[in-house]
Protein backbone atom coordinates (compact mmCIF):
# COMPACT_ATOMS: atom_id res chain seq x y z
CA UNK A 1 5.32 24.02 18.07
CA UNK A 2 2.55 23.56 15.63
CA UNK A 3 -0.95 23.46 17.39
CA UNK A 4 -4.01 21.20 15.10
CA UNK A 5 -5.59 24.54 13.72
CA UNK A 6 -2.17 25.49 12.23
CA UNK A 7 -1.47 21.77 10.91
CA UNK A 8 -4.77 21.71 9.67
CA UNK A 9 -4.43 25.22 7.68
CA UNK A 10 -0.61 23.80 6.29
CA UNK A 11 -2.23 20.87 5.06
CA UNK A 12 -4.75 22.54 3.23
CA UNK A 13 -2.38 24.92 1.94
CA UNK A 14 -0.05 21.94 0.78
CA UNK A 15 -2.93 19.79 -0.77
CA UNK A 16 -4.55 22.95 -2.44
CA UNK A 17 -1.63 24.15 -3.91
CA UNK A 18 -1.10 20.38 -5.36
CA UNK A 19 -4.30 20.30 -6.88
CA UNK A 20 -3.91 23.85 -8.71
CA UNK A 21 -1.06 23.09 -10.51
CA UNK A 22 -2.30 20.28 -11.46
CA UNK A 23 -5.90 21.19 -12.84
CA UNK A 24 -3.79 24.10 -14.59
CA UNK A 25 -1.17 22.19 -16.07
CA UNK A 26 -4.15 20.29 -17.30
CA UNK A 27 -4.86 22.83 -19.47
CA UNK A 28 -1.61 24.63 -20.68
CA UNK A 29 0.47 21.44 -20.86
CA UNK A 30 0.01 19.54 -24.29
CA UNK A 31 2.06 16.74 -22.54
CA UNK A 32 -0.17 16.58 -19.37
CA UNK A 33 -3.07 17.08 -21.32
CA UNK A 34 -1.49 14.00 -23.94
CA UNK A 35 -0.98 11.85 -21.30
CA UNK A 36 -3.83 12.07 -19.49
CA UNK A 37 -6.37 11.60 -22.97
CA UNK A 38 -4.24 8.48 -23.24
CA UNK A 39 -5.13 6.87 -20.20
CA UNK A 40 -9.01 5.02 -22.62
CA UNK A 41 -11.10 7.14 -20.66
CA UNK A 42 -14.66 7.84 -22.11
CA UNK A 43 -14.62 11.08 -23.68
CA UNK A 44 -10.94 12.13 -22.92
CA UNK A 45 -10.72 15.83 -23.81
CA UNK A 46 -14.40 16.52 -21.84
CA UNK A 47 -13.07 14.81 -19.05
CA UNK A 48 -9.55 16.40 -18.83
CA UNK A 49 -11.31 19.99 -19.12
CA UNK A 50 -13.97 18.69 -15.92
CA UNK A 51 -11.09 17.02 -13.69
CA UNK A 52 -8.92 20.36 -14.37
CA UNK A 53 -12.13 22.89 -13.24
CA UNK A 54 -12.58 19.84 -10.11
CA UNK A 55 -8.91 20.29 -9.17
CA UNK A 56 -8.44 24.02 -9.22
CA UNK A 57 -11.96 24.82 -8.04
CA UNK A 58 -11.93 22.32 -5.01
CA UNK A 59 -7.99 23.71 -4.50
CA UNK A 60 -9.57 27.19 -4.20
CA UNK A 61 -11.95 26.17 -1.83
CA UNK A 62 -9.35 24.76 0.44
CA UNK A 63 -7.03 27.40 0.02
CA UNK A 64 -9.52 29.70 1.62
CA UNK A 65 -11.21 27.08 3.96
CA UNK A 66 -14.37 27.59 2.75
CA UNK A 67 -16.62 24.11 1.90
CA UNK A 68 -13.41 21.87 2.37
CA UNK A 69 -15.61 18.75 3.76
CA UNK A 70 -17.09 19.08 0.25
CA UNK A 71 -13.92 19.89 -1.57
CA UNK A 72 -12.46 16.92 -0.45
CA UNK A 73 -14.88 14.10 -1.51
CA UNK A 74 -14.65 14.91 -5.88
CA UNK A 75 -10.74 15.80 -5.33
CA UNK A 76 -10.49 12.18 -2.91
CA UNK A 77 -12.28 10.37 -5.99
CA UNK A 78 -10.00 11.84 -8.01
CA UNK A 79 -7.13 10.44 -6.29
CA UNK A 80 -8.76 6.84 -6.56
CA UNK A 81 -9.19 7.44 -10.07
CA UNK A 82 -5.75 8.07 -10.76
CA UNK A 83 -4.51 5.16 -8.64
CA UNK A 84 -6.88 2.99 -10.41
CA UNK A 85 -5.87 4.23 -13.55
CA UNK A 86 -2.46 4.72 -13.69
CA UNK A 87 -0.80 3.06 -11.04
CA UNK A 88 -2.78 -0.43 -10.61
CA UNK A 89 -1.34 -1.17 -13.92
CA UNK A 90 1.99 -0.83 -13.22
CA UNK A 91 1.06 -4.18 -10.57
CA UNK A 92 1.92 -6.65 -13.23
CA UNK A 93 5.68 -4.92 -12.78
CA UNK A 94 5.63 -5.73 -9.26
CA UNK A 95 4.12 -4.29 -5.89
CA UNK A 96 7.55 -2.82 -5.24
CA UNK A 97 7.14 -0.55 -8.08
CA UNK A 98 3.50 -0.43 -7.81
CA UNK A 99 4.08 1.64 -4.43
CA UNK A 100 6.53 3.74 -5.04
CA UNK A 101 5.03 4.88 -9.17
CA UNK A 102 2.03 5.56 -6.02
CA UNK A 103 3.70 6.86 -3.09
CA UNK A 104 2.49 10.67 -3.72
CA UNK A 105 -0.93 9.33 -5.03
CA UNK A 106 -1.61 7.82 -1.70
CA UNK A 107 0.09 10.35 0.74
CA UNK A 108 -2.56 13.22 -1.10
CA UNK A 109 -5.22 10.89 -0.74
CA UNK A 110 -4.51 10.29 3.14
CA UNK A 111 -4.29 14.07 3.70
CA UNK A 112 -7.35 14.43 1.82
CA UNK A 113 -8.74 12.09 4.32
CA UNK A 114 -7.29 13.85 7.26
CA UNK A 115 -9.11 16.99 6.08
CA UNK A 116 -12.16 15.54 5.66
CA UNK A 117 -12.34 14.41 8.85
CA UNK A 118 -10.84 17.09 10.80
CA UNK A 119 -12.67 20.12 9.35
CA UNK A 120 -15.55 21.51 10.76
């Protein structure tokens, strides 16, 4: 049986590793790196580059617990971002669609909120 320490620690694990292969796949994937300077954002290719060093840096500091209350605010925004941007759109297909495009989106950003709470 799982105590809170050891859910805790899995949870970061889980969420960290998420957020590395992302910010790196930022980087090395033209097609991640494509879509995501597709999306209108202001300044696409700065922003991809500071997102990427937000997701593996903040992923590094909850892979070795160290700062997670503050890893978990920029990577949280993040989240929101990405929900704003790429899934509220998907709305005018219906909410059915809407939440499932989201589904991952929103479990990350409840973890995220479970480890901001619950760290110390």
């Amino acid at each position: 049986m799982y105590t809170s320490v050891q859910t805790l620690r899995f949870i970061r694990y889980v969420v960290a590793y998420v957020f590395i292969v992302s910010g790196i796949m930022k980087v090395l994937s033209s097609e991640v790196a494509n879509h995501f300077m597709g999306l209108g954002l202001p300044l696409p290719q700065q922003t991809l580059y500071v997102i990427a060093f937000l997701e593996v840096g903040c992923g590094l500091l909850l892979l070795t617990n160290r700062y997670v209350k503050y890893a978990t605010i920029p990577l949280m925004i993040i989240m929101i971002g990405a929900i704003l941007f790429t899934k509220v759109p998907i709305l005018h297909s219906g909410f059915l669609q809407f939440a499932f495009q989201a589904r991952l989106d929103i479990v990350l950003l409840v973890l995220l909120f479970i480890l901001l709470n619950k760290s110390h």
